[in-house]
C-alpha atoms as a PDB file:
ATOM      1  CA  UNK A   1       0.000   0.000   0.000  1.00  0.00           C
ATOM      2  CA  UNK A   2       1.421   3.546  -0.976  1.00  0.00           C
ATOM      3  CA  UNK A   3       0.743   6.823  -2.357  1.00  0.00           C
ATOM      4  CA  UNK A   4       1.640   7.876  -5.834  1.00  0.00           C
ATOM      5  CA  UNK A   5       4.887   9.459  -4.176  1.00  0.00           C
ATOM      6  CA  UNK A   6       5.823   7.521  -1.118  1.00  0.00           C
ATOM      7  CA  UNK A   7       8.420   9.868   0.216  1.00  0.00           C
ATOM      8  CA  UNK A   8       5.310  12.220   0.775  1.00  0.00           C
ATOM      9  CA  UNK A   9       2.955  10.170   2.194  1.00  0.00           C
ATOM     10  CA  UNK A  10       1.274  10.512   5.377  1.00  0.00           C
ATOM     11  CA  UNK A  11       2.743   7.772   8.134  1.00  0.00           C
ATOM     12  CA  UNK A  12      -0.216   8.070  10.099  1.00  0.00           C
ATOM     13  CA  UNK A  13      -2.716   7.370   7.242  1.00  0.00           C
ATOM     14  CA  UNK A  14      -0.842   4.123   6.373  1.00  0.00           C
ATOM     15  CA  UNK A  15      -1.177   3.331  10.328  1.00  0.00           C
ATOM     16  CA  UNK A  16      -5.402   3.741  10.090  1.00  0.00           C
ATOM     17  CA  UNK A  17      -5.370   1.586   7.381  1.00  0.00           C
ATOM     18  CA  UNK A  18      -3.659  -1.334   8.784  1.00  0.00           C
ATOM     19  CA  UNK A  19      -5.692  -0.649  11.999  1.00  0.00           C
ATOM     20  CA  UNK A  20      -8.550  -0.660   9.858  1.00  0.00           C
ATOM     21  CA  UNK A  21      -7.700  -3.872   7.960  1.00  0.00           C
ATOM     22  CA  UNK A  22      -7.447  -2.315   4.564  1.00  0.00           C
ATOM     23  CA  UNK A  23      -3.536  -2.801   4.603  1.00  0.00           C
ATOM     24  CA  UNK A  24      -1.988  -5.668   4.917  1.00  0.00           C
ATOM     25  CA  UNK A  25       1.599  -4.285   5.925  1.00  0.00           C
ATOM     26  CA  UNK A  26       3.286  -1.801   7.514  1.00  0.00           C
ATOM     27  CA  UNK A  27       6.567  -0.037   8.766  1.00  0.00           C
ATOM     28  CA  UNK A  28       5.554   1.059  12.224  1.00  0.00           C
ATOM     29  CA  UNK A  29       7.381   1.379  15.879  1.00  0.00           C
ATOM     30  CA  UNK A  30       6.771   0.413  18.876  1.00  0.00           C
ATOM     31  CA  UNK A  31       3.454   2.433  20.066  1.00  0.00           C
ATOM     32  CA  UNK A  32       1.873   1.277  17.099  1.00  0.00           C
ATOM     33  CA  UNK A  33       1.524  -2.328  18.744  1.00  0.00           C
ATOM     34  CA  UNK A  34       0.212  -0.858  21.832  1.00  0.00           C
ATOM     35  CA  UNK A  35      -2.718   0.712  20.289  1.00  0.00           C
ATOM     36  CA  UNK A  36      -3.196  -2.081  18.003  1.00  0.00           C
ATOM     37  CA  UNK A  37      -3.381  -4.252  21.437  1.00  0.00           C
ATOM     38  CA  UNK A  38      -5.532  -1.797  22.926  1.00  0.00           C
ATOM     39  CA  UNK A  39      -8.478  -2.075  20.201  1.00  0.00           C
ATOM     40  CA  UNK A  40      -7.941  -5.200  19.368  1.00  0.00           C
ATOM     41  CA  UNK A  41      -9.675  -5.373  16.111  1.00  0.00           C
ATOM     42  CA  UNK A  42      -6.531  -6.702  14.363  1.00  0.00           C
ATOM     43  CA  UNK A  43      -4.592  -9.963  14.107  1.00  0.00           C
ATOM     44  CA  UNK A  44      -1.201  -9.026  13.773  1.00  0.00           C
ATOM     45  CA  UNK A  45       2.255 -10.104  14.552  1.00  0.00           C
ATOM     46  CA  UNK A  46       5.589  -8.254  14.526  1.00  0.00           C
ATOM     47  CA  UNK A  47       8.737  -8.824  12.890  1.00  0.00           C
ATOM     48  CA  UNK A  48      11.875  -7.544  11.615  1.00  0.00           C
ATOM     49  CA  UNK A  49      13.046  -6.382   8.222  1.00  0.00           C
ATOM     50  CA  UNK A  50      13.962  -9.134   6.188  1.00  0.00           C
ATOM     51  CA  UNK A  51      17.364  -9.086   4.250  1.00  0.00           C
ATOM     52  CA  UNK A  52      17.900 -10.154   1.168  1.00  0.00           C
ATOM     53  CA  UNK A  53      21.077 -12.311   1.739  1.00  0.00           C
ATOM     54  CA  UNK A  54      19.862 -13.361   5.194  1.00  0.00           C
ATOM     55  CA  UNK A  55      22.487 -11.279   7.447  1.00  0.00           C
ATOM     56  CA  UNK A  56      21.215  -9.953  10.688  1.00  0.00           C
ATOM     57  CA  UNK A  57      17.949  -7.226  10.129  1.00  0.00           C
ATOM     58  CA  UNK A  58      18.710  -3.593  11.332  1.00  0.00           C
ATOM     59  CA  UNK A  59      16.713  -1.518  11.986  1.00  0.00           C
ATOM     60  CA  UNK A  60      16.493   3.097  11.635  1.00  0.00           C
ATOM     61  CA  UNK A  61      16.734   4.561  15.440  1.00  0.00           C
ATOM     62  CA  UNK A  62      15.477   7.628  15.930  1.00  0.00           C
ATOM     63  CA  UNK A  63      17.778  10.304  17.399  1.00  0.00           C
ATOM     64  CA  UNK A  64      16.191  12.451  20.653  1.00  0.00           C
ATOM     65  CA  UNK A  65      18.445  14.903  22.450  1.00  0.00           C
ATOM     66  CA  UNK A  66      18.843  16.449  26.351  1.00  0.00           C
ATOM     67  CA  UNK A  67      20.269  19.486  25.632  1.00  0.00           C
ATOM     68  CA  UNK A  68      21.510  22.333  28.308  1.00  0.00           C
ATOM     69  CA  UNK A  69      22.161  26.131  27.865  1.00  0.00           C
ATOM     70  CA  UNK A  70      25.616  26.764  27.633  1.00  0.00           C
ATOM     71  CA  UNK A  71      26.570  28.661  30.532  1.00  0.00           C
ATOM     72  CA  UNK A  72      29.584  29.192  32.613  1.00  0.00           C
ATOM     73  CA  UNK A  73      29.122  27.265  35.716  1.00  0.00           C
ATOM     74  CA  UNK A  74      26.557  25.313  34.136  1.00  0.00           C
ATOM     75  CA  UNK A  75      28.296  22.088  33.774  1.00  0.00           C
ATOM     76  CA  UNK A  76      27.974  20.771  37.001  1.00  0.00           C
ATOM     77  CA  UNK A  77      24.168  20.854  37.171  1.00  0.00           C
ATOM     78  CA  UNK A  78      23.981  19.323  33.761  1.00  0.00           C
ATOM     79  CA  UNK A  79      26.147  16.618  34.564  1.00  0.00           C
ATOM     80  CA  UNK A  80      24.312  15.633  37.686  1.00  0.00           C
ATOM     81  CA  UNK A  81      21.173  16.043  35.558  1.00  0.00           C
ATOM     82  CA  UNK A  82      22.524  13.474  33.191  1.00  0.00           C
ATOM     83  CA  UNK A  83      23.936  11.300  35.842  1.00  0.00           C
ATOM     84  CA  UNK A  84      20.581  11.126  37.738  1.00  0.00           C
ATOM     85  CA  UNK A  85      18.605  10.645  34.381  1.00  0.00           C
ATOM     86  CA  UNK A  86      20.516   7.882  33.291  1.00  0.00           C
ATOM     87  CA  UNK A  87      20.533   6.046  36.494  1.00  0.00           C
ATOM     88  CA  UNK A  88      19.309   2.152  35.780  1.00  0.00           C
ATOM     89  CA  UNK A  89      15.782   2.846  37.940  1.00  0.00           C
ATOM     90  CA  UNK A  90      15.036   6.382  36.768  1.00  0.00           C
ATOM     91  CA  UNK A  91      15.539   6.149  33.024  1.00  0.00           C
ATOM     92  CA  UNK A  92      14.008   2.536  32.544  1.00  0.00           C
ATOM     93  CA  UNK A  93      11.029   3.978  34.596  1.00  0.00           C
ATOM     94  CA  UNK A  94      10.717   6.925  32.153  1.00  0.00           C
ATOM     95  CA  UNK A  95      11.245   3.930  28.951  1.00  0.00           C
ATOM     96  CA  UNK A  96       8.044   2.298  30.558  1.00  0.00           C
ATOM     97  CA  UNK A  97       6.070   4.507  31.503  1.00  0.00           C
ATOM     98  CA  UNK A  98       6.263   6.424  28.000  1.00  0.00           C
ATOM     99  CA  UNK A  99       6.126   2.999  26.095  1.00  0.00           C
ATOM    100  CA  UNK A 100       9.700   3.863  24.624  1.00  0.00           C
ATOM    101  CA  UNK A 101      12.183   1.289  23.617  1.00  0.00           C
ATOM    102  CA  UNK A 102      15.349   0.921  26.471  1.00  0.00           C
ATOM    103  CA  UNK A 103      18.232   3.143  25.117  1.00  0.00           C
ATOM    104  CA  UNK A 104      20.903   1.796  27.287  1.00  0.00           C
ATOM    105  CA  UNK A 105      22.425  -1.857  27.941  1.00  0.00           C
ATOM    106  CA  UNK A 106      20.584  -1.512  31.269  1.00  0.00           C
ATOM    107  CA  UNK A 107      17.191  -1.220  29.751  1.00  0.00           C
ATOM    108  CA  UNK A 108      18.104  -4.079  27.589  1.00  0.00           C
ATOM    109  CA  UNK A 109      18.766  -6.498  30.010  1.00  0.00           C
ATOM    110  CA  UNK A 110      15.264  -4.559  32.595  1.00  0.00           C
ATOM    111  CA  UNK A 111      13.101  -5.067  29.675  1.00  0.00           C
ATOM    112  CA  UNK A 112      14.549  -8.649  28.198  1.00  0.00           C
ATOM    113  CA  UNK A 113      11.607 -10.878  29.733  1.00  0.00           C
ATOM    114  CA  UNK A 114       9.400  -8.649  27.869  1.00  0.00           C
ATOM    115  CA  UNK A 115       7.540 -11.020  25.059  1.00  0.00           C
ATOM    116  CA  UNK A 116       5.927  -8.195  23.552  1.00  0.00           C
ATOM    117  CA  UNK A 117       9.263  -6.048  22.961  1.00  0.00           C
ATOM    118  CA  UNK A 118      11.302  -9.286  22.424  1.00  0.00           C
ATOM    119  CA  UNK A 119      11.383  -8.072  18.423  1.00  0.00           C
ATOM    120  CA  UNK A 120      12.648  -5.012  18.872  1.00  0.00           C
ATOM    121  CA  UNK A 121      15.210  -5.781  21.428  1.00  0.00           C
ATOM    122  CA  UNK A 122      16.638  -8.601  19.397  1.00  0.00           C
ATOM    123  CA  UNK A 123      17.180  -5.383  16.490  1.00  0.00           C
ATOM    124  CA  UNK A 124      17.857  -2.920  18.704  1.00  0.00           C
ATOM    125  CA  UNK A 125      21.979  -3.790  19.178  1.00  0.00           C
ATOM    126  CA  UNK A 126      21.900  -3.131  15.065  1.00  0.00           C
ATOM    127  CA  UNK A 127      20.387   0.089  15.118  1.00  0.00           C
ATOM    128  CA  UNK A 128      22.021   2.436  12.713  1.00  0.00           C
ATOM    129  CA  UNK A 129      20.534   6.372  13.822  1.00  0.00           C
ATOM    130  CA  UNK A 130      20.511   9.084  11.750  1.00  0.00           C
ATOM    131  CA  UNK A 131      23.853  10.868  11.018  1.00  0.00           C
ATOM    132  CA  UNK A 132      22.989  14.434  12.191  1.00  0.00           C
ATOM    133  CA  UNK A 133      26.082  15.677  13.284  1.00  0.00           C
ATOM    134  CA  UNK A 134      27.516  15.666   9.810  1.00  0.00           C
ATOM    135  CA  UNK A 135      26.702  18.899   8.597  1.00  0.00           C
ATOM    136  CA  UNK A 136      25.916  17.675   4.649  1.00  0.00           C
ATOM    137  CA  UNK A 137      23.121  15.140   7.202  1.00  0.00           C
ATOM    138  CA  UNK A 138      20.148  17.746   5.579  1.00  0.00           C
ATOM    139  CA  UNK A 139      20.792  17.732   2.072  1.00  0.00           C
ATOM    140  CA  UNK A 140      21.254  14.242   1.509  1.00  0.00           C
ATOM    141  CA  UNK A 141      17.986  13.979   3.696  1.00  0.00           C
ATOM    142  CA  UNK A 142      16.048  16.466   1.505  1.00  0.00           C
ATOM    143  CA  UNK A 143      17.230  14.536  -1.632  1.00  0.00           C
ATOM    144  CA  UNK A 144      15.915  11.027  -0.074  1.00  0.00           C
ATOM    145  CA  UNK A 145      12.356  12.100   0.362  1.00  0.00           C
ATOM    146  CA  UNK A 146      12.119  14.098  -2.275  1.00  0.00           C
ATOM    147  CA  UNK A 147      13.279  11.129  -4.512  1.00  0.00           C
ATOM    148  CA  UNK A 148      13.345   8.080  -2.920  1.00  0.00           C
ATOM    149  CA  UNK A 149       9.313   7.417  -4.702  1.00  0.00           C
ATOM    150  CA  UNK A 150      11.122   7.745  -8.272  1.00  0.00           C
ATOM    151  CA  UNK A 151      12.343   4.119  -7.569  1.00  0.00           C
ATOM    152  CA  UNK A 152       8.522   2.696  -7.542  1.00  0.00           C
ATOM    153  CA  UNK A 153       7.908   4.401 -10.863  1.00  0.00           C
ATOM    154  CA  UNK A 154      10.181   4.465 -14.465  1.00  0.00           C
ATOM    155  CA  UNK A 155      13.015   5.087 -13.031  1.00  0.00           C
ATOM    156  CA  UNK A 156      13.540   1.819 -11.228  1.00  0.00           C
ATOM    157  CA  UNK A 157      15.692   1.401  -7.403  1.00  0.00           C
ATOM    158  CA  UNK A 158      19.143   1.245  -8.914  1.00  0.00           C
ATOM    159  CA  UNK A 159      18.988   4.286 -11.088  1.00  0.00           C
ATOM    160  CA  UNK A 160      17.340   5.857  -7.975  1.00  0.00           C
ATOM    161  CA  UNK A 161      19.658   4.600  -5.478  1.00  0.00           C
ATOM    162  CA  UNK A 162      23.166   5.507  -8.014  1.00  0.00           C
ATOM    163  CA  UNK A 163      21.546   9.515  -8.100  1.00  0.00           C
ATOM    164  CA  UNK A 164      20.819   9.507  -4.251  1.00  0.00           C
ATOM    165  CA  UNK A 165      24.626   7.914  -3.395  1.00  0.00           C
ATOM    166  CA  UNK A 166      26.192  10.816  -6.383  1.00  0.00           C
ATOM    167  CA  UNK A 167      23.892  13.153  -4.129  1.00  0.00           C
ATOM    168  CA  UNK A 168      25.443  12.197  -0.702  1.00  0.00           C
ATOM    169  CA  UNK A 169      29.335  12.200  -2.505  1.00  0.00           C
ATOM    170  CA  UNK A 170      28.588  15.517  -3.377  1.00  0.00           C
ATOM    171  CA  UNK A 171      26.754  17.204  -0.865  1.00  0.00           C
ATOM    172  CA  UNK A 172      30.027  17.567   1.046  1.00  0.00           C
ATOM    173  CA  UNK A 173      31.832  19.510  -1.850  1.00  0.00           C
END
């Protein structure tokens, strides 16, 4: 199931219609499931991306930040911010209560009984996250949705693929 450009469709949408039924499969996260358990009106199960040559799936994290002000004298508080955050009961507490997946070894091993996040936590050491402190991260980003739907249509995945990689090699020039 897509739109007639893919790289502008709505995620949500796609989400209503596999609640709904009307799609057979989808790319989702995490919450999805939970809703999907919570009306449960659908028969589904969850896996990982398949590979074509059978290696190990991985799987697209998603990059939050803590951020501070910079401020002289500032460093302290931040760091015992951070240090209190990331302690083992505080931040898996924050993971489950907010339905979030574990982002530290800790949560991995808090959440491993977990059946219903078993999936994810199986990908989760392969995650590959977004490179956004390269500063040519936004162009090449631009140039993937804005493109990436050409390789559904004439153009074909290869020819696609070849423009997007000439796009990446050149956005740092």
């Amino acid at each position: 199931m897509t739109q007639n450009n893919p790289a502008r469709s709505n995620r949500a949408d796609a989400f209503d219609l596999f609640k709904s039924g009307k799609a057979g499969m989808v790319v989702g996260f995490s919450p999805l499931a939970t809703q999907l358990d919570e009306e449960d009106r659908v028969d589904y199960e969850v896996a990982p991306f398949p590979t074509n040559d059978g290696s190990e799936s991985k799987t697209f994290g998603v990059t939050d930040y803590l951020m501070a002000f910079k401020k002289d004298g500032n460093q302290e508080a931040v760091r015992a911010f951070y240090e209190l955050y990331y302690q083992e009961d505080q931040v898996n507490t924050f993971i489950e209560n907010e339905g979030f997946l574990p982002v530290t070894e800790s949560g991995l091993e808090y959440f491993a009984d977990d059946e219903d996040l078993q999936v994810y936590l199986d990908t989760l050491p392969n995650a590959r996250l977004t490179p956004t402190d390269d500063p040519t991260w936004d162009s090449v980003k631009l140039a993937v949705q804005q493109n990436l739907g050409l390789a559904l249509g004439d153009k074909g995945p290869q020819a696609t693929l070849d423009d997007l990689q000439q796009t990446a090699e050149s956005a740092g020039d």
